[in-house]
Protein backbone atom coordinates (compact mmCIF):
# COMPACT_ATOMS: atom_id res chain seq x y z
CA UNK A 1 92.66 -22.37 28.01
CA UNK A 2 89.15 -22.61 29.51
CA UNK A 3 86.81 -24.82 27.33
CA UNK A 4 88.22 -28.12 27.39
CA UNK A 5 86.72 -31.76 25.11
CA UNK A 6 87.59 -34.90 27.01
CA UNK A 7 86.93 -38.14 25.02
CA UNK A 8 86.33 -41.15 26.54
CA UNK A 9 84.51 -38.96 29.67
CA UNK A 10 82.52 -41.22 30.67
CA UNK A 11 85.29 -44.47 31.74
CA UNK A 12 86.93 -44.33 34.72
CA UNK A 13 90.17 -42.17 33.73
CA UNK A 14 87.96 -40.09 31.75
CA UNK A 15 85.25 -39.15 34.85
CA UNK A 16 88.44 -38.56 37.12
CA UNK A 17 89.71 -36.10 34.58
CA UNK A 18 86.69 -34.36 33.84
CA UNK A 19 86.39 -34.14 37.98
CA UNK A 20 89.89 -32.71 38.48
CA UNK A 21 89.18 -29.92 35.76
CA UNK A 22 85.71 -28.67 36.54
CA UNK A 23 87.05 -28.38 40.34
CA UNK A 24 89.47 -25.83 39.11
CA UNK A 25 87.40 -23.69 37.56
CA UNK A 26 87.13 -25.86 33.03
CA UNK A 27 84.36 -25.62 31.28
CA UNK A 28 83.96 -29.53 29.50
CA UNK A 29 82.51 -31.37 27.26
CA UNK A 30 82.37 -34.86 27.84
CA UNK A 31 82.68 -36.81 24.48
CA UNK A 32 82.06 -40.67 23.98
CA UNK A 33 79.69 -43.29 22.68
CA UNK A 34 77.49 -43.39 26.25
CA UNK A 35 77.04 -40.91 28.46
CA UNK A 36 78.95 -40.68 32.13
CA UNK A 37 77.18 -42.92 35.08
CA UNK A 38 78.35 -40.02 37.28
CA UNK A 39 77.39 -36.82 35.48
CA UNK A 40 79.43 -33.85 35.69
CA UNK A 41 79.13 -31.94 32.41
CA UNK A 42 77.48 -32.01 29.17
CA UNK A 43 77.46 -35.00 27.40
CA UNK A 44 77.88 -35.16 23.22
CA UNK A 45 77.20 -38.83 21.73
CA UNK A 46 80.01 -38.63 18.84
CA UNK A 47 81.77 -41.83 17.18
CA UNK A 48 85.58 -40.49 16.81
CA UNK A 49 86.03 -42.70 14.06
CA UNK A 50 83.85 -40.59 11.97
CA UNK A 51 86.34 -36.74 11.26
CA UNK A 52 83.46 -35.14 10.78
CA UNK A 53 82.23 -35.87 13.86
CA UNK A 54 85.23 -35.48 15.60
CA UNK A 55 85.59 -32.03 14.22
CA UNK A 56 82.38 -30.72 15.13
CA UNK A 57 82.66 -32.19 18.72
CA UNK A 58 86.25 -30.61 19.11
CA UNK A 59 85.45 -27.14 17.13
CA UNK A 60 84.96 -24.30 20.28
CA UNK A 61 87.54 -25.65 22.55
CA UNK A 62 90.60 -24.88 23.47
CA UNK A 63 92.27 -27.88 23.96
CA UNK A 64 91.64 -32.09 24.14
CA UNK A 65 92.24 -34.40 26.43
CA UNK A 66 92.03 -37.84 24.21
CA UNK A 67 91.32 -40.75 26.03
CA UNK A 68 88.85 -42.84 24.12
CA UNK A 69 90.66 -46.20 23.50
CA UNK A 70 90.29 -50.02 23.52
CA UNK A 71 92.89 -51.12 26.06
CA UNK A 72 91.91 -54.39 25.61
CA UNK A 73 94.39 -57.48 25.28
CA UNK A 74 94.39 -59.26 21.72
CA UNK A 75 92.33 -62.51 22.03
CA UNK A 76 93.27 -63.48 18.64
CA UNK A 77 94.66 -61.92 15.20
CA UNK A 78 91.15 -60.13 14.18
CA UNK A 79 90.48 -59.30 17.73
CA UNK A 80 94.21 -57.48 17.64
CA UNK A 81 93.49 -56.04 14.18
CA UNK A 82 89.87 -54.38 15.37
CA UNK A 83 91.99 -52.70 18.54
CA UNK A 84 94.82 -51.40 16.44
CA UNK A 85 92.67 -49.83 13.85
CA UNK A 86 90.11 -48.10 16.28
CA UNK A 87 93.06 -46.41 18.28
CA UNK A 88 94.82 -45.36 15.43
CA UNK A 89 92.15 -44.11 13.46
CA UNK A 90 90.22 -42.36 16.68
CA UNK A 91 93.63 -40.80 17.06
CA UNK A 92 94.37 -39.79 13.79
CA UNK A 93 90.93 -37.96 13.46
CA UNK A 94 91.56 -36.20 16.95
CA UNK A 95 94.99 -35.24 15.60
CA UNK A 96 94.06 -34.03 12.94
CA UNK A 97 90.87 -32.37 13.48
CA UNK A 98 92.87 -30.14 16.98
CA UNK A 99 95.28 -29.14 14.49
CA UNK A 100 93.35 -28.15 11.67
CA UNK A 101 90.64 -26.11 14.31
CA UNK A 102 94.18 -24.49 16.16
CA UNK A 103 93.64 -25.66 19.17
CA UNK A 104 96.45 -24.99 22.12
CA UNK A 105 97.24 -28.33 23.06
CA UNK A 106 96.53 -31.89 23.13
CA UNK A 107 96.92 -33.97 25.93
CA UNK A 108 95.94 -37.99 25.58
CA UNK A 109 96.45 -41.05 27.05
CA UNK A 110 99.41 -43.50 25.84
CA UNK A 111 100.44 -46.69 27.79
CA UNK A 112 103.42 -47.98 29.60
CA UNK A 113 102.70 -51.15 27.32
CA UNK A 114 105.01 -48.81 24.56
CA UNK A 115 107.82 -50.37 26.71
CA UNK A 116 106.80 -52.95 28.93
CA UNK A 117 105.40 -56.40 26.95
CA UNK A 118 107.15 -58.53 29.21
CA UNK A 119 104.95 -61.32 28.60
CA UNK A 120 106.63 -61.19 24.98
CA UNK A 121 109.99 -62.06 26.17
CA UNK A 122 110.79 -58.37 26.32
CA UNK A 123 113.82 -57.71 29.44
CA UNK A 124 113.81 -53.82 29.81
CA UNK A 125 117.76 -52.27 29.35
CA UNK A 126 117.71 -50.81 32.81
CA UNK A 127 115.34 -49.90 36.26
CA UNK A 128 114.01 -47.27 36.49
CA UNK A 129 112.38 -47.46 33.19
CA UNK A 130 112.32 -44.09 31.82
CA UNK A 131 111.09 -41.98 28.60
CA UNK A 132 114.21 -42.84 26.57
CA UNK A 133 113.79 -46.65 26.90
CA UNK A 134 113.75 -48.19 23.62
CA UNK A 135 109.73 -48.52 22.66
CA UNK A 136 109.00 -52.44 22.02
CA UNK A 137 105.77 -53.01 21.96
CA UNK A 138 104.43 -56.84 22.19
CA UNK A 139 100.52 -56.48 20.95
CA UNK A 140 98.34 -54.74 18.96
CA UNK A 141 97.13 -51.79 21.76
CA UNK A 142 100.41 -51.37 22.64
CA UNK A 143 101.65 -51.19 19.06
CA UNK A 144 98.56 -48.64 18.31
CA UNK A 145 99.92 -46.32 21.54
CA UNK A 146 103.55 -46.32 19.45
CA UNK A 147 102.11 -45.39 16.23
CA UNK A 148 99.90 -42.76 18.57
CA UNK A 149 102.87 -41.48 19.50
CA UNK A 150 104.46 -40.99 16.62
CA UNK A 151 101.35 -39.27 15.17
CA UNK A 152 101.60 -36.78 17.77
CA UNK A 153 105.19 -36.05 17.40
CA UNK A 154 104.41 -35.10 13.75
CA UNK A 155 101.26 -33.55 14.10
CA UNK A 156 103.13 -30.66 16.30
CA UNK A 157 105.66 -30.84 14.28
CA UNK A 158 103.43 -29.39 11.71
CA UNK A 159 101.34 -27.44 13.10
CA UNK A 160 103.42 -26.06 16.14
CA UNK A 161 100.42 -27.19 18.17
CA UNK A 162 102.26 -28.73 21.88
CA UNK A 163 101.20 -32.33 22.40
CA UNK A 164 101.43 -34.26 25.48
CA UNK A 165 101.73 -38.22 25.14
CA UNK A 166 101.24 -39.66 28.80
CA UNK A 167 102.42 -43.07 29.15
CA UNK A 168 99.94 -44.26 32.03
CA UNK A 169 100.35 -47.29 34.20
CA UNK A 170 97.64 -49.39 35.04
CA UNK A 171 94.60 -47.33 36.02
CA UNK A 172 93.17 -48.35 39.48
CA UNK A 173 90.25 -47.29 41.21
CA UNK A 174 90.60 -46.88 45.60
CA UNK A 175 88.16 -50.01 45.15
CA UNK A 176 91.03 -52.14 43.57
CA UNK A 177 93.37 -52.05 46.43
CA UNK A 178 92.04 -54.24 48.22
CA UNK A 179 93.27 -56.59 45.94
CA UNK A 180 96.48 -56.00 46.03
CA UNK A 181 97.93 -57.73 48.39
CA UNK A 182 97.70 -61.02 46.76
CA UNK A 183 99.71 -59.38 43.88
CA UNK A 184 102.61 -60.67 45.74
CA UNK A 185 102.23 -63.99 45.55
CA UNK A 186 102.72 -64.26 41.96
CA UNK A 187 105.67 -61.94 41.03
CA UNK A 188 106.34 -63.03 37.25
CA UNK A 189 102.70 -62.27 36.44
CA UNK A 190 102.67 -58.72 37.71
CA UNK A 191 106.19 -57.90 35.92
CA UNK A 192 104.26 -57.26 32.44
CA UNK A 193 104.23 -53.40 33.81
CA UNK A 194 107.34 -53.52 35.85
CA UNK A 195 104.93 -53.97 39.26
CA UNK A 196 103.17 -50.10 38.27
CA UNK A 197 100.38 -48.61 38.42
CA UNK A 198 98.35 -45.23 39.00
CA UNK A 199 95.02 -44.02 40.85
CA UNK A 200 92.54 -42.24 38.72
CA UNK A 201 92.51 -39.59 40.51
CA UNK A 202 96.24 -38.99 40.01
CA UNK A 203 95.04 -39.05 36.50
CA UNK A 204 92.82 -36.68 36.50
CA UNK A 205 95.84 -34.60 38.13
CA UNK A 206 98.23 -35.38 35.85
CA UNK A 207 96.14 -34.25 32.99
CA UNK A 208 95.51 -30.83 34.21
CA UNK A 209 99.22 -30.37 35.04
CA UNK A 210 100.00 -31.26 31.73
CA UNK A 211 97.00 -28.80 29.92
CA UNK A 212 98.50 -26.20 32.14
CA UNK A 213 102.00 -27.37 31.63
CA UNK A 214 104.54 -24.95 29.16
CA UNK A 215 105.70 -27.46 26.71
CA UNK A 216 106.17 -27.55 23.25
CA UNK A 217 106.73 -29.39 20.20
CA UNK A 218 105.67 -33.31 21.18
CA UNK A 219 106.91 -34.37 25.02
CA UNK A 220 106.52 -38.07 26.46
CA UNK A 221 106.01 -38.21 29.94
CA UNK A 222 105.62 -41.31 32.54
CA UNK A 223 102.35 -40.96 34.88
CA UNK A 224 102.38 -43.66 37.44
CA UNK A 225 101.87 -43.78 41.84
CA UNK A 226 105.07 -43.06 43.43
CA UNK A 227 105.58 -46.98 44.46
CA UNK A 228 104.97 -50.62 42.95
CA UNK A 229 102.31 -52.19 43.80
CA UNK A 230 104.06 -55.35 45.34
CA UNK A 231 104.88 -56.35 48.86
CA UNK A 232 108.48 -57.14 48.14
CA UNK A 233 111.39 -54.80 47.89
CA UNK A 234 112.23 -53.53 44.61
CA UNK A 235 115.86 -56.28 43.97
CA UNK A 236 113.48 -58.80 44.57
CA UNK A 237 111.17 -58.44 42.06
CA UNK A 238 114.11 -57.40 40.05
CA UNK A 239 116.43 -59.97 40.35
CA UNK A 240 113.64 -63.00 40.00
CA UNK A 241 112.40 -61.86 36.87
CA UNK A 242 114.86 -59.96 35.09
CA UNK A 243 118.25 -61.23 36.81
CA UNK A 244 121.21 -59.19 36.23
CA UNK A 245 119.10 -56.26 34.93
CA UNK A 246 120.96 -52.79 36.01
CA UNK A 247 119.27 -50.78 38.82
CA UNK A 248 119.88 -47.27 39.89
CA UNK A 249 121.47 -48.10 43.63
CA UNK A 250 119.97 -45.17 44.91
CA UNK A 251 116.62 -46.05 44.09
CA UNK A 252 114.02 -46.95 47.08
CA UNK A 253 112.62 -50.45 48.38
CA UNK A 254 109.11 -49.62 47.15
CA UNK A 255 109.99 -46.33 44.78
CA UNK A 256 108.20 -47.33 41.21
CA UNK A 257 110.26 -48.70 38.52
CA UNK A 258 108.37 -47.01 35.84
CA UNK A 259 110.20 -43.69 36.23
CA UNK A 260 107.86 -40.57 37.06
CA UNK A 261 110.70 -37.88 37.26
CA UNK A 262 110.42 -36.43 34.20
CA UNK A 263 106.26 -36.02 35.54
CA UNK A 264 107.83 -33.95 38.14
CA UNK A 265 110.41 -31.83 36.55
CA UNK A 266 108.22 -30.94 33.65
CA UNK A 267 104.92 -30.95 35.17
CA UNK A 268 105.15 -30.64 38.65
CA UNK A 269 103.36 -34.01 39.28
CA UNK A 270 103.54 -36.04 42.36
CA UNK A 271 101.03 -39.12 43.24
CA UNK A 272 98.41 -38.25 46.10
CA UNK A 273 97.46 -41.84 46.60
CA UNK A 274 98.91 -45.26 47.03
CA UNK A 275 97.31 -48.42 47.79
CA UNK A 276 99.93 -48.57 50.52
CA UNK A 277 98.55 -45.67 52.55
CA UNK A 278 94.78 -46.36 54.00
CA UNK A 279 91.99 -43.75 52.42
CA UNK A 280 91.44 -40.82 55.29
């Protein structure tokens, strides 16, 4: 694989990813409704909720990496409704448009909000969370990631095509950890992502590695930093907000509770950056 589409190039997941490959050698196409305030490849203009667009945009290249989404949170019932339908449908014609041009694989962005509404009343069976956790999602984006999810899973099925749904953590920019910190003093609020998160540029890694990856048939795989992003210790945060809930003893003070070891078996992936460790 050598030409590769990103959509959604020009946010901040998408410019990290579209850095990561062109420094190792892709040739990209940077897809979405504006073009990138930091300019690294060509730029196409395409609205991905028009196929015919999509399928032009995506016909040449080997494989996608889909990240045009609204990750927004649902401010009310039509606001939900407008977020679920653009996902799923920008999705769908993705899908459907790699499969029917052959591509070699698709890569694209799902959420650790599949498994991790808290704020809904949702208590997670067990820490770390990992790929086989139950999915329950609590809004409309996260519901739209689910039914991504499942569109991928039969997509390859039919087609044979391998697709790679990454459930990201909370994307951060090196500019957001200064904020951090203060996090800590409100550990309920932070728990709607069991305390995770990942650096864009670990993004941008973890979408080559998974491009480059051999998989097949439809794999879901956890991308997050290698800690929380909280002050306390790990049975802390656990045992104020979800009391009782089992914990893997041998797990560290700080190690994330959004498991990434299925990142590392199957893709080789391990975080570069935490907001622990100062830039240099």
């Amino acid at each position: 694989m050598h030409k590769i589409v990103v959509t959604g190039g020009s946010g901040r997941a998408g410019r990290a990813i579209i850095r990561e490959l062109v420094e190792h050698g892709y040739e990209v196409l940077n897809v979405d409704v504006a073009p990138s305030p930091d300019p690294l490849t060509p730029f196409r203009k395409v609205d991905l909720r028009d196929y015919g667009q999509t399928f032009v945009a995506l016909n040449g290249a080997d494989a996608v990496v889909h990240m045009a989404a609204n990750p927004g949170v649902d401010a009310d019932l039509q606001n939900g409704a407008a977020i679920f339908h653009l996902n799923t449908s920008t999705a769908y014609n993705v899908f459907n448009a790699a499969t029917a041009l052959g591509l070699q694989k698709v890569v694209w962005a799902s959420s650790v909000m599949t498994v991790a509404n808290t704020e809904y009343g949702i208590r997670p069976a067990r820490f770390p969370v990992d790929e086989t956790h139950p999915t329950c999602p609590g809004s409309n984006y996260a519901l739209s990631k689910v039914v991504g999810e499942q569109m991928a899973r039969e997509f390859s099925r039919w087609s044979g095509i391998p697709f790679v749904s990454l459930r990201f953590s909370w994307i951060t920019l090196d500019t957001d950890y200064a904020s951090f910190p203060a996090f800590s003093d409100n550990i309920a609020r932070y728990s709607v992502d069991y305390w995770s998160y990942v650096d864009h540029r670990d993004v941008g890694l973890a979408c080559r590695l998974a491009l480059e990856a051999d998989t097949s048939g439809m794999e879901i795989i956890n991308i997050a930093a290698a800690d929380t992003r909280m002050k306390q210790p790990n049975h802390e945060l656990v045992e104020t907000v979800f009391p009782g809930a089992p914990m893997n003893e041998n797990l560290g003070d700080f190690e994330a509770l959004f498991s990434i070891e299925k990142a590392r078996r199957l893709l080789g992936y391990e975080p570069r950056f935490s907001w622990r460790e100062p830039p240099g």
